[in-house]
Protein backbone atom coordinates (compact mmCIF):
# COMPACT_ATOMS: atom_id res chain seq x y z
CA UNK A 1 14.51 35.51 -47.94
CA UNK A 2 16.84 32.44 -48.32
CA UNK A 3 18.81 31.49 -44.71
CA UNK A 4 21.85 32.79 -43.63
CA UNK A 5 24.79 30.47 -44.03
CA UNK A 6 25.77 30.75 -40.32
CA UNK A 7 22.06 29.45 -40.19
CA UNK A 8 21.76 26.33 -42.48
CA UNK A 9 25.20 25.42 -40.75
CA UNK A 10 23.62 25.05 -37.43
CA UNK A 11 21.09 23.17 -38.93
CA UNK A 12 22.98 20.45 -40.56
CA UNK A 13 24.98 19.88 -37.33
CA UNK A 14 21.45 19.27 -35.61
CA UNK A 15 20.39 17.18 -38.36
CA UNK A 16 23.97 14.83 -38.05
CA UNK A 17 23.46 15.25 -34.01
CA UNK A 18 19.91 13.66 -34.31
CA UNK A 19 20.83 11.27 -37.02
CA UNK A 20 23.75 9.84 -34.48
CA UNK A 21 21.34 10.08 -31.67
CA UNK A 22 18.42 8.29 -33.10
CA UNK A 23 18.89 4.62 -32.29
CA UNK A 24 19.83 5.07 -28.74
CA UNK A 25 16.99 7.96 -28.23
CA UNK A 26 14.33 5.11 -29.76
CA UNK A 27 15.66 2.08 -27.53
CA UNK A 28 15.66 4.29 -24.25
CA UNK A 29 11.49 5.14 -25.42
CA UNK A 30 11.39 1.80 -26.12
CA UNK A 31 12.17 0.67 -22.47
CA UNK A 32 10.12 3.43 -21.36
CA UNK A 33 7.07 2.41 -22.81
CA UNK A 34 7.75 -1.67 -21.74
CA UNK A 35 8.58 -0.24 -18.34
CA UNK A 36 4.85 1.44 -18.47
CA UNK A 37 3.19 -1.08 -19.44
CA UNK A 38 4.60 -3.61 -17.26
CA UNK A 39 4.27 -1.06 -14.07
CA UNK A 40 6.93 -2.08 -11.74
CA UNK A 41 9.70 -3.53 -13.35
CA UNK A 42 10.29 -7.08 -11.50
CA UNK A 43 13.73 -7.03 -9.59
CA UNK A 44 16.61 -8.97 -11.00
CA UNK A 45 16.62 -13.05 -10.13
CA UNK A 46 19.56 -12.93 -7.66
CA UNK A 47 17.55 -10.29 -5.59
CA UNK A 48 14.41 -11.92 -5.25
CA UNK A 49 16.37 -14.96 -4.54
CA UNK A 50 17.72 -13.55 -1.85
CA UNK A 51 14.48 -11.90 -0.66
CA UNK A 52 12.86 -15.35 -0.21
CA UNK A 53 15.95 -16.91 1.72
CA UNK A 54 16.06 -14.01 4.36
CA UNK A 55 12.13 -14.37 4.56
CA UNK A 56 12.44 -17.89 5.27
CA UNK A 57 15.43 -17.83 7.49
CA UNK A 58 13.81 -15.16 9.34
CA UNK A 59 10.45 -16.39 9.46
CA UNK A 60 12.14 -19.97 10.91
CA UNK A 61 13.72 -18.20 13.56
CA UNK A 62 17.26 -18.74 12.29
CA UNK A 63 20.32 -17.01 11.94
CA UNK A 64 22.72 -16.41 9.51
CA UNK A 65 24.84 -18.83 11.26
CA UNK A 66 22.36 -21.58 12.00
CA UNK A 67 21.64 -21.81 8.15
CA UNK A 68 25.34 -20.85 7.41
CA UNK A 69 26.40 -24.00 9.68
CA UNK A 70 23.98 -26.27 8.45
CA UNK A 71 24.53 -25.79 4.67
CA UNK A 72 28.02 -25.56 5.46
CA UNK A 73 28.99 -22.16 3.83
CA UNK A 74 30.33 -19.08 6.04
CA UNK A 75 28.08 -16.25 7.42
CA UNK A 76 29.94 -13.84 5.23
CA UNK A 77 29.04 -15.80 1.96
CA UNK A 78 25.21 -16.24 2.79
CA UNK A 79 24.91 -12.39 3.76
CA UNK A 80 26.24 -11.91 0.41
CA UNK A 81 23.29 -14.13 -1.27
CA UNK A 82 20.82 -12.54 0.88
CA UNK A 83 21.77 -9.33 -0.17
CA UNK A 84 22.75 -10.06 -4.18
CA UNK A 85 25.89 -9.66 -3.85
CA UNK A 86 26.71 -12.75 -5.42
CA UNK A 87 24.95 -15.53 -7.09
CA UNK A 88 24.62 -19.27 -5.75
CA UNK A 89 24.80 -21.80 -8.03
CA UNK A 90 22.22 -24.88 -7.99
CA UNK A 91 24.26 -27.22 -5.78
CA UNK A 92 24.63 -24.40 -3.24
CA UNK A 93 20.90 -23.34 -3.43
CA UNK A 94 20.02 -26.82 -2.78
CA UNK A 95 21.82 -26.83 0.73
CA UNK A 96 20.69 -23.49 1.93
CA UNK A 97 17.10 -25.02 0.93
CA UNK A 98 17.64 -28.07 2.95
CA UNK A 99 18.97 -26.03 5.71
CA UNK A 100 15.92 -24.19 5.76
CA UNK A 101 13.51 -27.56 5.68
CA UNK A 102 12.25 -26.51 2.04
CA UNK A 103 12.87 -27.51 -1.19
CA UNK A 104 13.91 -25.84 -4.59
CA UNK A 105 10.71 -25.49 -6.28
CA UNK A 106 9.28 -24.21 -3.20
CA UNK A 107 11.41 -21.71 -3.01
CA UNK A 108 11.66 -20.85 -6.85
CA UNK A 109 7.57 -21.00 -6.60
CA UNK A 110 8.66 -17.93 -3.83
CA UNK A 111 10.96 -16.05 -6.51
CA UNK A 112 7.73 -15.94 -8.84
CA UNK A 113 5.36 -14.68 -6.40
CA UNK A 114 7.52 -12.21 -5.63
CA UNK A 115 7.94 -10.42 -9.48
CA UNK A 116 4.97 -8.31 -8.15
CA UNK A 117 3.04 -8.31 -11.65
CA UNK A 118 -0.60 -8.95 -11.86
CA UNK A 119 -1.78 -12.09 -13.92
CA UNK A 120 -4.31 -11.04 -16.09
CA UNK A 121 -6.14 -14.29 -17.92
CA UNK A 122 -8.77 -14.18 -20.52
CA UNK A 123 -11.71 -16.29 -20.39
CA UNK A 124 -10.63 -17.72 -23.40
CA UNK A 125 -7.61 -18.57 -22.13
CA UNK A 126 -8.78 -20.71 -19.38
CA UNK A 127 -7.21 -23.84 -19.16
CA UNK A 128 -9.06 -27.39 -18.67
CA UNK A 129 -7.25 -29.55 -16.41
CA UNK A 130 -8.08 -32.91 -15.33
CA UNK A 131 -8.41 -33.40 -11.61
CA UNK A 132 -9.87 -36.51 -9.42
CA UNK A 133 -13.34 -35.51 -10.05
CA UNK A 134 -12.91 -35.45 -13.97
CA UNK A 135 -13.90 -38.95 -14.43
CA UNK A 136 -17.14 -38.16 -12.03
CA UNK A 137 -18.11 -35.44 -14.66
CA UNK A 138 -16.78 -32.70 -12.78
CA UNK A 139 -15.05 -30.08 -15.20
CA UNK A 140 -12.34 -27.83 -13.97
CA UNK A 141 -10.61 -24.79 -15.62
CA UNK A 142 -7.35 -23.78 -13.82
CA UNK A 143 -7.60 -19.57 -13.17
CA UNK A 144 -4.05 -19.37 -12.79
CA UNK A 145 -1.25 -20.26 -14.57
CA UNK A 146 1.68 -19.63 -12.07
CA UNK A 147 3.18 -22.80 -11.14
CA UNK A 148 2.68 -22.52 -7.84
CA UNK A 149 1.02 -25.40 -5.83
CA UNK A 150 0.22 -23.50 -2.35
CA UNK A 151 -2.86 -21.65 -4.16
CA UNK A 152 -5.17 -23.11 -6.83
CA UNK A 153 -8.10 -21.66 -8.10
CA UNK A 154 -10.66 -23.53 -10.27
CA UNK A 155 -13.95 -22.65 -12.02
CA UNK A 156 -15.88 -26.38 -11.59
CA UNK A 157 -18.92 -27.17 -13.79
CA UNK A 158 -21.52 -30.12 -12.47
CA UNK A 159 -24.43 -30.75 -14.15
CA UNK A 160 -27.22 -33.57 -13.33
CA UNK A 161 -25.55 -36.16 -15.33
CA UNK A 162 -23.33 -36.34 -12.81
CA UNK A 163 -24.29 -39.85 -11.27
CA UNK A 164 -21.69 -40.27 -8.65
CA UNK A 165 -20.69 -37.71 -6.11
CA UNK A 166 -17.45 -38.84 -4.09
CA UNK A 167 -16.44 -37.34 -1.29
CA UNK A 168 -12.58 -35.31 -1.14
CA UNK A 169 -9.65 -34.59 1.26
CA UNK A 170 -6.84 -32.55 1.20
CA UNK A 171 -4.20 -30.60 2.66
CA UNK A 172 -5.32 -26.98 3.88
CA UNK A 173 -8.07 -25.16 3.33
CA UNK A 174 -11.07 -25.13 0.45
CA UNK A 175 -12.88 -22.04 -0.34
CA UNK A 176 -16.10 -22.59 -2.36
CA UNK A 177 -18.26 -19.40 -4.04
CA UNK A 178 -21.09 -20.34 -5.87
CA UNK A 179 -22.16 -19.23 -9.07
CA UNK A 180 -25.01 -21.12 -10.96
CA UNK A 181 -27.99 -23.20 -9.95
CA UNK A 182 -28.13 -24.69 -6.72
CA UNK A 183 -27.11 -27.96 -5.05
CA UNK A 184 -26.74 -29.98 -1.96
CA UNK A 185 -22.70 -29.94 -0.50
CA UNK A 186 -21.64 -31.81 2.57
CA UNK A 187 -18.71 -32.10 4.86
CA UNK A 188 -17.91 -34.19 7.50
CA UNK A 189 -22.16 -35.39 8.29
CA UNK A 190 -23.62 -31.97 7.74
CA UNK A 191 -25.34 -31.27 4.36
CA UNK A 192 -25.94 -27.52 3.29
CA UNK A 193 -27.97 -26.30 0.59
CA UNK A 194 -26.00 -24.03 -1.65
CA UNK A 195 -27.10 -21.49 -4.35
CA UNK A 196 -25.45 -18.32 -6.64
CA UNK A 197 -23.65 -16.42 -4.25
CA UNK A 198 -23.26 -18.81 -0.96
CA UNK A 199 -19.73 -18.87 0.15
CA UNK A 200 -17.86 -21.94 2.54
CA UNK A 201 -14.69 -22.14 3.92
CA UNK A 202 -13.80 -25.21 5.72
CA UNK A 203 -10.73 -27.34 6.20
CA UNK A 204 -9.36 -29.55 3.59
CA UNK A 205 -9.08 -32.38 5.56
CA UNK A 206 -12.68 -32.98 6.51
CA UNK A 207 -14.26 -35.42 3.92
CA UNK A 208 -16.44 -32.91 1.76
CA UNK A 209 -18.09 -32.57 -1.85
CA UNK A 210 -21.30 -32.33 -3.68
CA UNK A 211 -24.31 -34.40 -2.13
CA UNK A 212 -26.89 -33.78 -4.92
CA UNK A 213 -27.21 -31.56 -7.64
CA UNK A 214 -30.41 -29.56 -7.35
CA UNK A 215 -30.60 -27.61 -11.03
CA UNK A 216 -29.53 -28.80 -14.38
CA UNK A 217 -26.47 -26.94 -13.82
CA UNK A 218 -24.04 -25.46 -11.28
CA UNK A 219 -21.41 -23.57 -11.38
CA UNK A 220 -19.21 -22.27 -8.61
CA UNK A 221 -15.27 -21.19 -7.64
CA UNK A 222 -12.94 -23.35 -5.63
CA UNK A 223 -9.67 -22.17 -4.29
CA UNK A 224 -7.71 -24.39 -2.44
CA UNK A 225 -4.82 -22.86 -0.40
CA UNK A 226 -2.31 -24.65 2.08
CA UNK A 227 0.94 -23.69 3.62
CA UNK A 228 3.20 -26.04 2.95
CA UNK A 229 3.54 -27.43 -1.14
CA UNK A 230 0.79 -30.23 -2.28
CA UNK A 231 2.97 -32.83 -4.09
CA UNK A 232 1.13 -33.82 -7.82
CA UNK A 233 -2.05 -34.00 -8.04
CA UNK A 234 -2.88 -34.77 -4.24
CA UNK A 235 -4.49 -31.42 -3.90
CA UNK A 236 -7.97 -33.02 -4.48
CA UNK A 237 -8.13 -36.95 -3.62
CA UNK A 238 -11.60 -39.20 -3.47
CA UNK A 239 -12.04 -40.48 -0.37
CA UNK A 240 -12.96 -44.28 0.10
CA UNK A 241 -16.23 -44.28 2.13
């Protein structure tokens, strides 16, 4: 039995109703399905901005007018930046930083850890970087690609051609896991003998490194972490003995 007329009516006003509808109904799945697969969607820049000023400011022990005085800017228009209300420009950002005793990539290297997402790196993806034990032998892959100096992690690769073992110093503190083989590590005068799944934590700033490589190869995790920013490549200096 063919449709009814009052039937094939509605159904051509669905069809035009979908037909309108259909690029705005695939761009709102569209953002669906990024929002998904991202998880939590990072905040706007302004607000995490402002997130990391407050923290700061707060964590210093300061108040809107200490840092308002110092950068010279009223308490109403700093609130305002706190809260994303409005948006500093550079020159401004630069004052509230120096009112706060920080600078601007330390404080955009705050915005980025605060987006929230997870950094997920393939092992193919692991970046070789050159570092102060490079010319030693010593071969370092970066594990993290943030550009953030307060945390570096590094998969380091030693084997027994590896002649020379100099001694390092740094700002804050070293975390070593071990992965392969086995070898002889030493800081300050003590000497520990390390193998696949030995952990150390020590200070930066005691003298410290690989005595004597005791397999063919090792293999092990560093992750060097300090509060305040390591400027260049000062994270891992020789030390002269």
């Amino acid at each position: 039995m063919p449709p009814a007329v009052g039937d094939l009516g509605l159904r051509k006003v669905r069809q035009a109703e979908q037909k309108r509808r259909g690029p705005f109904t695939r761009e709102r799945g569209a953002r669906q399905r990024l929002q998904t697969a991202r998880g939590v969607e990072a905040p706007p820049i302004d607000k995490r901005i402002g997130d990391v000023i407050r923290h700061v400011r707060l964590e210093r022990g300061l108040t809107l007018g200490d840092v308002g005085s110092a950068a010279g800017i009223s308490v109403a228009m700093l609130s305002r930046f706190e809260t994303a209300h409005s948006s500093a420009s550079p020159l401004l950002l630069a004052r509230i930083c120096s009112a706060l005793g920080i600078n601007l990539s330390t404080l955009f290297g705050e915005v980025e850890q605060t987006r929230k997402e997870a950094e997920f790196i393939k092992s193919s993806d692991n970046v070789e970087v050159v570092r102060a034990g490079a010319k030693h032998g010593y071969s370092y892959r970066l594990l993290s690609h943030r550009q953030r100096r307060r945390f570096e992690p590094f998969l380091i690769s030693i084997d027994k051609r590896s002649k020379t073992y100099p001694r390092f110093q740094h700002q804050g503190t070293e975390f070593v896991y071990m992965l392969k083989g086995r070898m002889q590590y030493q800081f300050e005068k003590r000497t520990l003998l390390v193998g696949p799944g030995d952990a150390l934590t020590f200070s930066g700033q005691i003298p410290h490194g690989p005595e004597k490589i005791l397999d063919d190869h090792v293999q092990f995790i560093t992750m060097l972490i300090c509060a305040e920013e390591l400027p260049g490549d000062r994270a891992s200096l020789p030390v002269q003995m």
